[in-house]
Each structure stands twice: as C-alpha cells, then as structure tokens.
N, C-alpha and C. Protein backbone atom coordinates (compact mmCIF):
# COMPACT_ATOMS: atom_id res chain seq x y z
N UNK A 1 -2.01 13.48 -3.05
CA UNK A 1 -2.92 12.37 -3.26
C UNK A 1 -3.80 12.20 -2.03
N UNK A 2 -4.72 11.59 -2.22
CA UNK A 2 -5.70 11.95 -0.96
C UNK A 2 -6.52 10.18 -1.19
N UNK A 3 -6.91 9.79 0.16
CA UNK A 3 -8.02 8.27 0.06
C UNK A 3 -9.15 9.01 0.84
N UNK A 4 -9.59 9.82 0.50
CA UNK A 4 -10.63 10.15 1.24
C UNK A 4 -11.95 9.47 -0.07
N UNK A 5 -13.03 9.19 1.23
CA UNK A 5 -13.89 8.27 0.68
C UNK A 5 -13.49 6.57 0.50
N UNK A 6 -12.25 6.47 0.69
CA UNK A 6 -12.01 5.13 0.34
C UNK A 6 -11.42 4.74 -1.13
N UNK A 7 -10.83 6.01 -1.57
CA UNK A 7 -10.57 5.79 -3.25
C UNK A 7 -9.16 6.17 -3.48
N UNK A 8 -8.49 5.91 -4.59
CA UNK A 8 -7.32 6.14 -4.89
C UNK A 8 -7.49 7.29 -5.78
N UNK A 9 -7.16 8.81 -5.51
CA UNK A 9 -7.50 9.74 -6.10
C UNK A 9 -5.97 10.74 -5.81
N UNK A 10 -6.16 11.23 -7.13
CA UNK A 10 -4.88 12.74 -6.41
C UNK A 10 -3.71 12.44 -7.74
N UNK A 11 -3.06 13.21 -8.06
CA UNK A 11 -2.21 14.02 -8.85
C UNK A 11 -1.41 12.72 -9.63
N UNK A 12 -1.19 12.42 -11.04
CA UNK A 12 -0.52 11.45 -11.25
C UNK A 12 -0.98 10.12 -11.34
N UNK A 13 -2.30 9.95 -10.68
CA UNK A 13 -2.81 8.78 -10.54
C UNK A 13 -3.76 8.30 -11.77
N UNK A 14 -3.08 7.36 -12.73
CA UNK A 14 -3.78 7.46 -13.92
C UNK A 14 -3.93 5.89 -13.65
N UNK A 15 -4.44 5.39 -12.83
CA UNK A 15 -4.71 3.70 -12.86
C UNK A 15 -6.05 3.81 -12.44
N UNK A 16 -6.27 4.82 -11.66
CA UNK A 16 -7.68 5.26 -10.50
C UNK A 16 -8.77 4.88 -11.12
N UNK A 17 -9.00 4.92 -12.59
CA UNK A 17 -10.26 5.03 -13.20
C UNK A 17 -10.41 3.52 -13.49
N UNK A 18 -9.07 2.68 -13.44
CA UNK A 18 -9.82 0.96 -14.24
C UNK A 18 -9.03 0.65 -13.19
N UNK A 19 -9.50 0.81 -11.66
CA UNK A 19 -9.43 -0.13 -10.60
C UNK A 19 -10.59 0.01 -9.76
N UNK A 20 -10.84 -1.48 -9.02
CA UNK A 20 -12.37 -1.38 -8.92
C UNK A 20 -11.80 -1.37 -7.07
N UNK A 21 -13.16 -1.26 -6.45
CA UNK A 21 -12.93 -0.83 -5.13
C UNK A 21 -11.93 -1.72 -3.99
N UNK A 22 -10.61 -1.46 -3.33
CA UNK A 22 -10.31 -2.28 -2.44
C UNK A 22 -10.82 -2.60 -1.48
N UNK A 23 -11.97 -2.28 -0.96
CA UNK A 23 -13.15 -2.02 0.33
C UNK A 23 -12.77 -4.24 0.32
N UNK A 24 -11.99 -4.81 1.58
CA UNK A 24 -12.36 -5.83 1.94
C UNK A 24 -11.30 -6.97 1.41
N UNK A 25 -10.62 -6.34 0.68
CA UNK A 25 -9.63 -7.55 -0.76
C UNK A 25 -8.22 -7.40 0.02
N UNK A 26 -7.83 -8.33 -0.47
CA UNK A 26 -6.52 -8.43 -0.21
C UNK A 26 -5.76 -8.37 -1.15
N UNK A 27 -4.68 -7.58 -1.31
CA UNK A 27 -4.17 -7.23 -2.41
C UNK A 27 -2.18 -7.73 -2.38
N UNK A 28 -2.05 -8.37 -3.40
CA UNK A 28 -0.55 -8.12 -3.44
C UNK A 28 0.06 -6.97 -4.33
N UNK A 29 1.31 -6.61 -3.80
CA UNK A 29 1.80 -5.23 -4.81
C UNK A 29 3.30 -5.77 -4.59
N UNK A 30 3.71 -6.29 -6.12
CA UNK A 30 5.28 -7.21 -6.58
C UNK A 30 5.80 -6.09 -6.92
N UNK A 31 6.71 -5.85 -6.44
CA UNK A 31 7.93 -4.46 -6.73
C UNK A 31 7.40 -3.41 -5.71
N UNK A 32 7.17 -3.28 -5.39
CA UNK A 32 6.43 -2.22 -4.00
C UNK A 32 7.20 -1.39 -3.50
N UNK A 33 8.91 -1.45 -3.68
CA UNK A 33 9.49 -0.28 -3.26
C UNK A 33 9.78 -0.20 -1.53
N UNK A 34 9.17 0.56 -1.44
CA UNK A 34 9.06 1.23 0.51
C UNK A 34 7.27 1.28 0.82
N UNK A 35 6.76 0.58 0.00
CA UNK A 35 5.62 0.27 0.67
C UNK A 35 4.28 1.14 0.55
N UNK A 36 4.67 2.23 0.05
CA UNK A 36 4.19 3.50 -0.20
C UNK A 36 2.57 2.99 -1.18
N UNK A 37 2.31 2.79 -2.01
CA UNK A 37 1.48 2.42 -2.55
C UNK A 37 0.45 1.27 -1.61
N UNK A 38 1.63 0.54 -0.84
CA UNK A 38 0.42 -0.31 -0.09
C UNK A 38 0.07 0.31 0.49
N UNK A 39 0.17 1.11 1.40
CA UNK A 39 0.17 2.14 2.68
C UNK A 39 -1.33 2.94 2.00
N UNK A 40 -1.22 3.25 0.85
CA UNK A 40 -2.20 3.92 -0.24
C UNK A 40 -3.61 2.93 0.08
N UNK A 41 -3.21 1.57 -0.80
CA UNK A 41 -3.98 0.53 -0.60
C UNK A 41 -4.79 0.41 0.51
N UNK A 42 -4.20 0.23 1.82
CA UNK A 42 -4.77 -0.03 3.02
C UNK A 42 -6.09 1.07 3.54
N UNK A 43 -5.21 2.31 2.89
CA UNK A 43 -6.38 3.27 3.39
C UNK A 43 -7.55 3.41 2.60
N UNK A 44 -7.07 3.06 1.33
CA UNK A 44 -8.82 2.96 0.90
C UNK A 44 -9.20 1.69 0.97
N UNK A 45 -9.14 1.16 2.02
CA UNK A 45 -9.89 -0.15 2.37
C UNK A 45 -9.39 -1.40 2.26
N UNK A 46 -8.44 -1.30 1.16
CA UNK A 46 -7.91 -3.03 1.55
C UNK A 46 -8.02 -3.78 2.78
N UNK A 47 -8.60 -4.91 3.06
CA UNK A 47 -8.54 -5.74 4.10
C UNK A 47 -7.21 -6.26 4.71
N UNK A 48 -6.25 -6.34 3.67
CA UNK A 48 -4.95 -6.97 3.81
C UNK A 48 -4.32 -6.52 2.65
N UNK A 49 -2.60 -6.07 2.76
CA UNK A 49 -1.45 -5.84 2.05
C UNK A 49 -0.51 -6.41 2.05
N UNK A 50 -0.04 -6.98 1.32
CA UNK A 50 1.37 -7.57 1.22
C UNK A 50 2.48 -6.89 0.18
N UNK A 51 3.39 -6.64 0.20
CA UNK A 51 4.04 -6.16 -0.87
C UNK A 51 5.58 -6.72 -0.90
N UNK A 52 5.88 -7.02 -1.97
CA UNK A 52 7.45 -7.82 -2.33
C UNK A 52 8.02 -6.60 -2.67
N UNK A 53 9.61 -6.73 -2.23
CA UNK A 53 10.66 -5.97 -2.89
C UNK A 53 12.01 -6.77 -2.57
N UNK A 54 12.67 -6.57 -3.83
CA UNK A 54 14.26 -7.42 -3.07
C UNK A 54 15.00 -6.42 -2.26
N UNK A 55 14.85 -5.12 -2.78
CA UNK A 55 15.70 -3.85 -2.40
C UNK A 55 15.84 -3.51 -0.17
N UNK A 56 16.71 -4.20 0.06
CA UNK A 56 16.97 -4.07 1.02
C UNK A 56 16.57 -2.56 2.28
N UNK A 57 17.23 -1.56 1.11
CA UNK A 57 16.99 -0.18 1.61
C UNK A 57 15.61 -0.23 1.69
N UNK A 58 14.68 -0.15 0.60
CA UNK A 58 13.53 -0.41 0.79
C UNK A 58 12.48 -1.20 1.51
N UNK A 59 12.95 -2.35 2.24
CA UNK A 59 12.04 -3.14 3.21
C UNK A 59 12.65 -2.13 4.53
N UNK A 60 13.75 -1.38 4.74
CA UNK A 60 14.26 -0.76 6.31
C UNK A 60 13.01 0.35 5.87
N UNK A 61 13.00 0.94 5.06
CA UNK A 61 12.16 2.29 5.09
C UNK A 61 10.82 1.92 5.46
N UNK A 62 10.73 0.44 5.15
CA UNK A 62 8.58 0.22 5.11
C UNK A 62 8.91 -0.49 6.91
N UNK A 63 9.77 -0.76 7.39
CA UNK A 63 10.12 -1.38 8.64
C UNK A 63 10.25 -0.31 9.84
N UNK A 64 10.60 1.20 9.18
CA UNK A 64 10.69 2.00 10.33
C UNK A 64 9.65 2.67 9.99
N UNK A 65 8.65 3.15 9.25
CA UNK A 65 7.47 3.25 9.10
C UNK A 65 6.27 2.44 10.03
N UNK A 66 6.61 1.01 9.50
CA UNK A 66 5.93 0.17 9.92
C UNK A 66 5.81 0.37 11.93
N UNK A 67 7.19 0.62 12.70
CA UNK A 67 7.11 0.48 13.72
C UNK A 67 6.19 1.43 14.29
N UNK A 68 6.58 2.77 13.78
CA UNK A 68 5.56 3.85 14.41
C UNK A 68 4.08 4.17 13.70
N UNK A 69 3.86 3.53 12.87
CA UNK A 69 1.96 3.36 12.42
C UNK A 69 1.54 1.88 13.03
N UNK A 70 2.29 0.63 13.29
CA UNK A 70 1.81 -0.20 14.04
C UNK A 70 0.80 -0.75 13.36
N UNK A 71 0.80 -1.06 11.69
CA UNK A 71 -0.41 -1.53 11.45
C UNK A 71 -0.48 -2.98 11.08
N UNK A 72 -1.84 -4.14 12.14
CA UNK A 72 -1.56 -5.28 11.66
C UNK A 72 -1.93 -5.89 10.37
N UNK A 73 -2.65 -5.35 9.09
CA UNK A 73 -3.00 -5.83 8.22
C UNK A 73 -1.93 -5.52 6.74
N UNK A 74 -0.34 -5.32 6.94
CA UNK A 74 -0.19 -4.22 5.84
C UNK A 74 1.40 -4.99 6.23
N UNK A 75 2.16 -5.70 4.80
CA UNK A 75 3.55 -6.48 5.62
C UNK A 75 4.51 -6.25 3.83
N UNK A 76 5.82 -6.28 4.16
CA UNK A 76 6.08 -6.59 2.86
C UNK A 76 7.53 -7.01 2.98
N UNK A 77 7.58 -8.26 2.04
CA UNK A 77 8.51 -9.13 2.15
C UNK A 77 9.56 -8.76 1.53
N UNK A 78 10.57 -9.87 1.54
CA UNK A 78 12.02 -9.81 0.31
C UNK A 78 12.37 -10.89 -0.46
C-alpha cells in the first residue's frame, strides 16, 4: 500500500474510491486495532488521528511504535 500523493491507494483497498481527501481533517478510527490504518490516515494528510481500541495488546503495539516515530498529531485510546 503506498500514500504517495496524499491518497489511500495499494492492494485490498476497496474504500479508496468513496473517501474524500484527509488533507487537514481530523479523523476518528473506533476499533483501530494497533493503529495501523491511522498511521495510513496521517500520511495522507490527516491533520489529527485518534483511534479507540479496548484490546490491550493492541494499544502496547501502537505505544512502541508510537515511541520511535514520535508523532504529535496521531494518539489512540482504550
């Protein structure tokens, strides 16, 4: 999968065509997993990410991620 240009493009991605540009939005993503999709989000432009998950394992994976990309616009709760 690739955000080049600012777009959600690449293998599997069948939402790409009826979503309109994140360039500036802030987006929530409810069930988010490990963050992976926001991480997506951010690079084609989202201004801000938030993403919910209850899954414990899953907030450590977006938490040790999180430490070594260091990014301030991109968080996800439990």
């Amino acid at each position: 999968m690739s955000t080049q240009n600012g777009d959600l493009t690449g293998n599997g991605n069948r939402l790409e065509p009826a979503l309109e540009s994140l360039a500036g939005k802030r987006v929530l993503d409810v069930g988010c997993g490990n963050g992976y999709h926001c991480w997506r989000m951010l690079g084609a432009g989202a201004a801000e990410v938030i993403g919910i998950d209850p899954t414990p394992l899953f907030i450590l994976q977006f938490k040790a991620l999180q430490r070594y990309l260091n990014q301030d616009h991109i968080h996800v709760l439990y």
